[in-house]
PDB file of N, CA and C in Angstrom:
ATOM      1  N   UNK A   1     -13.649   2.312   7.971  1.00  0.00           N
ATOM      2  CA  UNK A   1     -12.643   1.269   8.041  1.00  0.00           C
ATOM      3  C   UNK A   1     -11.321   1.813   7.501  1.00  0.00           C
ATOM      4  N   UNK A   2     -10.287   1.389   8.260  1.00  0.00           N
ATOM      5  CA  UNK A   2      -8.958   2.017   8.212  1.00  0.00           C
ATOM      6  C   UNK A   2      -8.213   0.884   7.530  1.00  0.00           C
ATOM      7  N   UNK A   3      -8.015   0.320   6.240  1.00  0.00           N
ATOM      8  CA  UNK A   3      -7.097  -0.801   6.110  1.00  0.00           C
ATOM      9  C   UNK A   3      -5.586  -1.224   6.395  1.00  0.00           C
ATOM     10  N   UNK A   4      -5.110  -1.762   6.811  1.00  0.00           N
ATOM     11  CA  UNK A   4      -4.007  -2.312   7.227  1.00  0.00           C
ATOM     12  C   UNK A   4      -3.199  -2.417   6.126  1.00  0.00           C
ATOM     13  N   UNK A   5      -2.135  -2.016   5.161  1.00  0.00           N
ATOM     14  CA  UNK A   5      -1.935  -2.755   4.108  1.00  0.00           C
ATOM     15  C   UNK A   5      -0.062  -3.708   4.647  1.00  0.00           C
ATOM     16  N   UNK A   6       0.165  -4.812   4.346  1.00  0.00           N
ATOM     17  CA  UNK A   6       1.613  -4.951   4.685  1.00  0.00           C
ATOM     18  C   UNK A   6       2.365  -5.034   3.438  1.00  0.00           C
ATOM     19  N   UNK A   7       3.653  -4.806   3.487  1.00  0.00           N
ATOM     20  CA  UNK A   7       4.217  -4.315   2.638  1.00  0.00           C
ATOM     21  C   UNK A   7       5.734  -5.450   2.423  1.00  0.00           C
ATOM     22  N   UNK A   8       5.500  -6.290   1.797  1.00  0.00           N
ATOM     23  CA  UNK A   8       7.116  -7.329   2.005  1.00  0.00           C
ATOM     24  C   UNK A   8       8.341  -7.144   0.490  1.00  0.00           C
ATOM     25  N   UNK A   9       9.133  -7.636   1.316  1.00  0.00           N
ATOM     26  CA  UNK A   9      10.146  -7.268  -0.213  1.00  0.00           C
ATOM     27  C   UNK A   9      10.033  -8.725  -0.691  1.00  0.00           C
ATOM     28  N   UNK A  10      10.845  -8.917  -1.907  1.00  0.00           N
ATOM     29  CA  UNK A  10      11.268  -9.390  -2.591  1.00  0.00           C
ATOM     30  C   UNK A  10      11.487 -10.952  -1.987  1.00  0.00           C
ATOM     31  N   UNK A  11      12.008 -11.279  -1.090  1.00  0.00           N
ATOM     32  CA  UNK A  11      12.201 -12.684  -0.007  1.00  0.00           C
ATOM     33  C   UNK A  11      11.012 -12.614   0.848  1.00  0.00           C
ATOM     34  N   UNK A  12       9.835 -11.695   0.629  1.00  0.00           N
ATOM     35  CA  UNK A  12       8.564 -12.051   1.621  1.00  0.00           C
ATOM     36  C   UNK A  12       8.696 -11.481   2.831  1.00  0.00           C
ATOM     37  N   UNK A  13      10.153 -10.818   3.204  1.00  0.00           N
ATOM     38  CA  UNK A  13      10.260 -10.029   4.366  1.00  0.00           C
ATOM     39  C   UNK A  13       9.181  -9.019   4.802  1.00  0.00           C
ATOM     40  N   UNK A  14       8.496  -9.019   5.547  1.00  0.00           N
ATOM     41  CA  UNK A  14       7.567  -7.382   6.062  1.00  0.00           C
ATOM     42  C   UNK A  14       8.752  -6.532   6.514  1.00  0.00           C
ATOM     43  N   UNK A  15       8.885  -5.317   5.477  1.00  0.00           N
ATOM     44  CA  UNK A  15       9.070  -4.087   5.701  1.00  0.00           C
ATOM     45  C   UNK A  15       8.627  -2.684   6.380  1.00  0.00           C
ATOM     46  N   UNK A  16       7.051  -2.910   6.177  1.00  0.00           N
ATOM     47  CA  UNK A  16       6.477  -1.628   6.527  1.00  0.00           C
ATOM     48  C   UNK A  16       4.682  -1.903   6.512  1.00  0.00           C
ATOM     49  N   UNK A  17       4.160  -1.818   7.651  1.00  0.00           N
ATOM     50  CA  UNK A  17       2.799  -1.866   7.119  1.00  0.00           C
ATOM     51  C   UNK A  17       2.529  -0.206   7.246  1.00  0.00           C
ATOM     52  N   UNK A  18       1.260  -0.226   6.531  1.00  0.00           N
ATOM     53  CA  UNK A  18       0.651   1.410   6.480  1.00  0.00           C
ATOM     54  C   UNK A  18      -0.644   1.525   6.794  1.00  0.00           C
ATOM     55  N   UNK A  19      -1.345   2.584   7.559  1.00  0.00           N
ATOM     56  CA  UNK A  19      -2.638   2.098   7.469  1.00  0.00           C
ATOM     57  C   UNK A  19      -2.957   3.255   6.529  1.00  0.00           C
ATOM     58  N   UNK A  20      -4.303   3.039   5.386  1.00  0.00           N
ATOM     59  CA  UNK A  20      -4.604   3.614   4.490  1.00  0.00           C
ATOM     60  C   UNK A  20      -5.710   4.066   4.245  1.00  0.00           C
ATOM     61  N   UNK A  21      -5.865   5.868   4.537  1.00  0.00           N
ATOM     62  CA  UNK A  21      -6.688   6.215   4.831  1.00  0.00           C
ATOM     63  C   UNK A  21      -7.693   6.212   3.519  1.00  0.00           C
ATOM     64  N   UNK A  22      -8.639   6.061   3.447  1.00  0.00           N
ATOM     65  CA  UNK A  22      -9.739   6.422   2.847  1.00  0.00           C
ATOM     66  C   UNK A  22     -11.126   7.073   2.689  1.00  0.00           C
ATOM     67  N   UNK A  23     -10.858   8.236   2.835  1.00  0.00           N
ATOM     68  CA  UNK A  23     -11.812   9.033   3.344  1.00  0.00           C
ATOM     69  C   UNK A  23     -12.833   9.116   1.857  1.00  0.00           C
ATOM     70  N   UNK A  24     -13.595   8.915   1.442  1.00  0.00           N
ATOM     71  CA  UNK A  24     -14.468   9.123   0.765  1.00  0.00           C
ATOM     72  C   UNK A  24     -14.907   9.995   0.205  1.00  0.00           C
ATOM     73  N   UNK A  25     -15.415  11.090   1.551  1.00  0.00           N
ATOM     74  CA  UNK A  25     -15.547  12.192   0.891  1.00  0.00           C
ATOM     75  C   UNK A  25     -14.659  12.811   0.325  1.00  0.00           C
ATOM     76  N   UNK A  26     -13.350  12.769   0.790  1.00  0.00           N
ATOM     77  CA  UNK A  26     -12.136  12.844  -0.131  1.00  0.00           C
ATOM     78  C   UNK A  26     -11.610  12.997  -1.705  1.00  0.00           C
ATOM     79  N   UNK A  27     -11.741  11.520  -1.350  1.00  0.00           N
ATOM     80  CA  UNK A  27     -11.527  10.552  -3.042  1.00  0.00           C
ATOM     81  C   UNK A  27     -12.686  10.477  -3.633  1.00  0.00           C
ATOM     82  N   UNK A  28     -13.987  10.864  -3.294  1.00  0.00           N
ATOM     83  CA  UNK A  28     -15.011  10.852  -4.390  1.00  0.00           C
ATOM     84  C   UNK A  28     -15.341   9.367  -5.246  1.00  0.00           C
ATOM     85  N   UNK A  29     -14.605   8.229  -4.799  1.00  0.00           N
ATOM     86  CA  UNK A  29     -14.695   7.241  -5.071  1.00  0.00           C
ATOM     87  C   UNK A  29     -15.863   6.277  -4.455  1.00  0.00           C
ATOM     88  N   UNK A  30     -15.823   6.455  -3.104  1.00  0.00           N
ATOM     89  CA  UNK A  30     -17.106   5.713  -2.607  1.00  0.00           C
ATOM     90  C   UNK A  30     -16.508   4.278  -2.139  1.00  0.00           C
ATOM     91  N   UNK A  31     -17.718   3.516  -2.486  1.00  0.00           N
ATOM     92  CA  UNK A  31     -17.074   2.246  -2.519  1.00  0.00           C
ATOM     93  C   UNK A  31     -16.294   1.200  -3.647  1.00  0.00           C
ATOM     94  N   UNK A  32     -16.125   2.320  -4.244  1.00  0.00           N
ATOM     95  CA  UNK A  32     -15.237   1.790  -5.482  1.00  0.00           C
ATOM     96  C   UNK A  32     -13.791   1.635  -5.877  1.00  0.00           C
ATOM     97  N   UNK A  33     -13.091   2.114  -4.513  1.00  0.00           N
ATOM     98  CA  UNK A  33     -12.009   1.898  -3.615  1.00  0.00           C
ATOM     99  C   UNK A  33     -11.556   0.078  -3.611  1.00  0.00           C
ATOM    100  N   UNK A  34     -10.466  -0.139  -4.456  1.00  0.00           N
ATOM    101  CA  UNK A  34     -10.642  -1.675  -4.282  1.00  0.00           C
ATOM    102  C   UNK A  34      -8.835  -1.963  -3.527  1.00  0.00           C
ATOM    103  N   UNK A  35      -8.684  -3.267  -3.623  1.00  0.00           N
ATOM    104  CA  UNK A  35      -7.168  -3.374  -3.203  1.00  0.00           C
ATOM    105  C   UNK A  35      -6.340  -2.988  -3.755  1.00  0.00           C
ATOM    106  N   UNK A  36      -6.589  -3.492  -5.289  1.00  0.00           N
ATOM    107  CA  UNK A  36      -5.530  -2.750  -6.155  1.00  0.00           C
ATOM    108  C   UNK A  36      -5.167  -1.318  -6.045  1.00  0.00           C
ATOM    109  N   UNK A  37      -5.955  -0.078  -5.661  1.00  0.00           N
ATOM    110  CA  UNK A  37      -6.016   1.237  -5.442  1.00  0.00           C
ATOM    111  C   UNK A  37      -5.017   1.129  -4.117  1.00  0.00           C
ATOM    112  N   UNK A  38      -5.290   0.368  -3.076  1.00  0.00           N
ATOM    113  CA  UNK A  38      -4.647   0.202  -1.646  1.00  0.00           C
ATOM    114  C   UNK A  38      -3.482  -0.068  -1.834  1.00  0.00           C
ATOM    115  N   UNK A  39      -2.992  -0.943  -2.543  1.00  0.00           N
ATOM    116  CA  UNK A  39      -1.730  -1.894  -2.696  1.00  0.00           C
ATOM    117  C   UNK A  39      -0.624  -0.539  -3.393  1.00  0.00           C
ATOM    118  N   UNK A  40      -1.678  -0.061  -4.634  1.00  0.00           N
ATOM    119  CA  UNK A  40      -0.818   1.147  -5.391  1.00  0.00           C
ATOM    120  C   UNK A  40      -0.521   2.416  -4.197  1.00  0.00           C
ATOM    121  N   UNK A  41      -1.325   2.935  -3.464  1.00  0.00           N
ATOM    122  CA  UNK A  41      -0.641   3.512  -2.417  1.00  0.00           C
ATOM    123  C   UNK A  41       0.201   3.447  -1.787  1.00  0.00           C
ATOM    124  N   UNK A  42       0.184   2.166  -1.281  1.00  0.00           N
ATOM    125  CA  UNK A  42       1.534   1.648  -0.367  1.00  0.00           C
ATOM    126  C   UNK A  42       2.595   1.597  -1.052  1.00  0.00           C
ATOM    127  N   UNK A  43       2.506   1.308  -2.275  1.00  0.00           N
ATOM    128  CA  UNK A  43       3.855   1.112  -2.683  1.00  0.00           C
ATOM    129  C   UNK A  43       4.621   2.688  -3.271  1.00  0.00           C
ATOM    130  N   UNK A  44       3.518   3.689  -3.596  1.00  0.00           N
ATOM    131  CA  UNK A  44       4.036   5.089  -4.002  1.00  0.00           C
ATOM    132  C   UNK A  44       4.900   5.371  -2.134  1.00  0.00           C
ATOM    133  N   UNK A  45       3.745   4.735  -0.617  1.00  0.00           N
ATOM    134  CA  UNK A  45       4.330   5.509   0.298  1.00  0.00           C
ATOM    135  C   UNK A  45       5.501   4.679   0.025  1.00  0.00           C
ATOM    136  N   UNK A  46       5.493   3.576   0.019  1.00  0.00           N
ATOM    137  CA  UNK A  46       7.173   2.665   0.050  1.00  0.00           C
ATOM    138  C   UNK A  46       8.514   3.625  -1.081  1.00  0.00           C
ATOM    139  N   UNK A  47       8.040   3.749  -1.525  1.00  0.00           N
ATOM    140  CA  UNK A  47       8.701   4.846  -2.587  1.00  0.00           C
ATOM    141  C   UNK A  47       9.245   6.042  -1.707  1.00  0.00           C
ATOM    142  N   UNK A  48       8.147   6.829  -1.499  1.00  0.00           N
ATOM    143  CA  UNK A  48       8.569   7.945  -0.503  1.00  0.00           C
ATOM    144  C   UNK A  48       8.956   7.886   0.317  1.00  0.00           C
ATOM    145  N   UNK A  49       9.394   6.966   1.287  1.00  0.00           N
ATOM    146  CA  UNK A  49       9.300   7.110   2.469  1.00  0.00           C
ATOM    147  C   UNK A  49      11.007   6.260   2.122  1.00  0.00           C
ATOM    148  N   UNK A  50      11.659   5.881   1.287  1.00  0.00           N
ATOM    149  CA  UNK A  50      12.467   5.585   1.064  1.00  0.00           C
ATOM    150  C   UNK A  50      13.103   4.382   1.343  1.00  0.00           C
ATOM    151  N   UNK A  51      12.220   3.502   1.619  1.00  0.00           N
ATOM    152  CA  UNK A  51      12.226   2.040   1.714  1.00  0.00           C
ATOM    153  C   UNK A  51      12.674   1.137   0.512  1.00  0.00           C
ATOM    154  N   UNK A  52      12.181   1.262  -0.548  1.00  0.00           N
ATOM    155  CA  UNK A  52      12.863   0.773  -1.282  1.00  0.00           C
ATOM    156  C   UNK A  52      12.641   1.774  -3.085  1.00  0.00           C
ATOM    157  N   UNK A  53      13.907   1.594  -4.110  1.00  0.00           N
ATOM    158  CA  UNK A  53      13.744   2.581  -4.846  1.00  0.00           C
ATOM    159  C   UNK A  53      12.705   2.338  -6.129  1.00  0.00           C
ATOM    160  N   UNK A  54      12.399   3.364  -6.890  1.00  0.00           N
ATOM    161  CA  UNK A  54      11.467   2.900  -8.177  1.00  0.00           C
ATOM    162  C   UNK A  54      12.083   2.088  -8.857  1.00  0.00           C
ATOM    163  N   UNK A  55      12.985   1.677  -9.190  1.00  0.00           N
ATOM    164  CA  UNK A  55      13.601   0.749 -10.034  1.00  0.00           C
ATOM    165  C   UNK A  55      12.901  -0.770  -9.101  1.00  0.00           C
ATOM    166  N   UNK A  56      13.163  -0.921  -8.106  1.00  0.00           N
ATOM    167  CA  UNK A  56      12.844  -2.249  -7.297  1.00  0.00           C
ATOM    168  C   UNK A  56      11.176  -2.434  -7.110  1.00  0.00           C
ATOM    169  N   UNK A  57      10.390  -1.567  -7.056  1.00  0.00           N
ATOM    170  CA  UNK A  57       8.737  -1.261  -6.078  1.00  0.00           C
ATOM    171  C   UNK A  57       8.481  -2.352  -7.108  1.00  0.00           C
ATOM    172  N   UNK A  58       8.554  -2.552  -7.711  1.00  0.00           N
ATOM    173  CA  UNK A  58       7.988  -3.822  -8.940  1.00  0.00           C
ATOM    174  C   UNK A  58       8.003  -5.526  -8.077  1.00  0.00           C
ATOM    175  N   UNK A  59       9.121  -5.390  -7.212  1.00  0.00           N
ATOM    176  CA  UNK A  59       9.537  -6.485  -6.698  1.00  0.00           C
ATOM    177  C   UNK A  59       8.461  -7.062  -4.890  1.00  0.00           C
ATOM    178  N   UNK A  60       7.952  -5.554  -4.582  1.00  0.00           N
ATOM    179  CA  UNK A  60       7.022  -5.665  -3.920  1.00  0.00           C
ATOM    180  C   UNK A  60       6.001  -6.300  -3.771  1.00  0.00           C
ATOM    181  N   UNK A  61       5.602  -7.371  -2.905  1.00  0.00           N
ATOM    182  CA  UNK A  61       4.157  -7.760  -2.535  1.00  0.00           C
ATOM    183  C   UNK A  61       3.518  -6.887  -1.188  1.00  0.00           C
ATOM    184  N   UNK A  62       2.218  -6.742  -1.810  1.00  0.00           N
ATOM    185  CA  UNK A  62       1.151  -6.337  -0.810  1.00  0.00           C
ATOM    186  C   UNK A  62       0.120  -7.630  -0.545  1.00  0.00           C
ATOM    187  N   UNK A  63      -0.345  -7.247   1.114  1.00  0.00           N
ATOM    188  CA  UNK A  63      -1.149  -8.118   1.075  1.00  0.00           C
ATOM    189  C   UNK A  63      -2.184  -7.303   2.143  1.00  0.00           C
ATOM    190  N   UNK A  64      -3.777  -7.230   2.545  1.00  0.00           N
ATOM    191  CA  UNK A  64      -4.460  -7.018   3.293  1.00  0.00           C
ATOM    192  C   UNK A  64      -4.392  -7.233   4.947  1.00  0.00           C
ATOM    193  N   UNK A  65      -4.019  -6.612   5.831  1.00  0.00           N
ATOM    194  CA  UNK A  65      -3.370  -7.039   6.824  1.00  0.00           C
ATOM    195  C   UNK A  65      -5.170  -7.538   7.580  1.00  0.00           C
ATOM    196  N   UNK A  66      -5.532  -8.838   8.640  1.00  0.00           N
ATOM    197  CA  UNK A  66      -6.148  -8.883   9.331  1.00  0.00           C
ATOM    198  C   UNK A  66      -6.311  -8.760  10.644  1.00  0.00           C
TER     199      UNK A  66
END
């Protein structure tokens, strides 16, 4: 499973969804992979990817895309 994560600013706008890979064998995590881990990704890619700056990522909501 590939999760969807969406990514809104501050007024609830969608900015950016991501899909977030989780490879397992990877991360060594398993199923212990939760949203909070998902949500913190998106917002490091929102960071990188230069969407919005570290001073603001605080102001970010994530939510599980269906």
């Amino acid at each position: 499973m590939v999760p969807n994560i969406e990514v809104k600013d501050a007024k609830g706008k969608l900015i950016q969804t991501y899909e977030i890979f989780t490879d397992n064998s990877i991360t060594g995590y398993g199923p212990l992979i939760t949203n909070e881990h998902l949500f913190k990704m998106a917002k490091l890619n929102a960071i990188e990817d230069e969407l919005v700056s570290e001073d603001l990522a605080h102001e970010l909501t994530f939510s599980v895309a269906e």
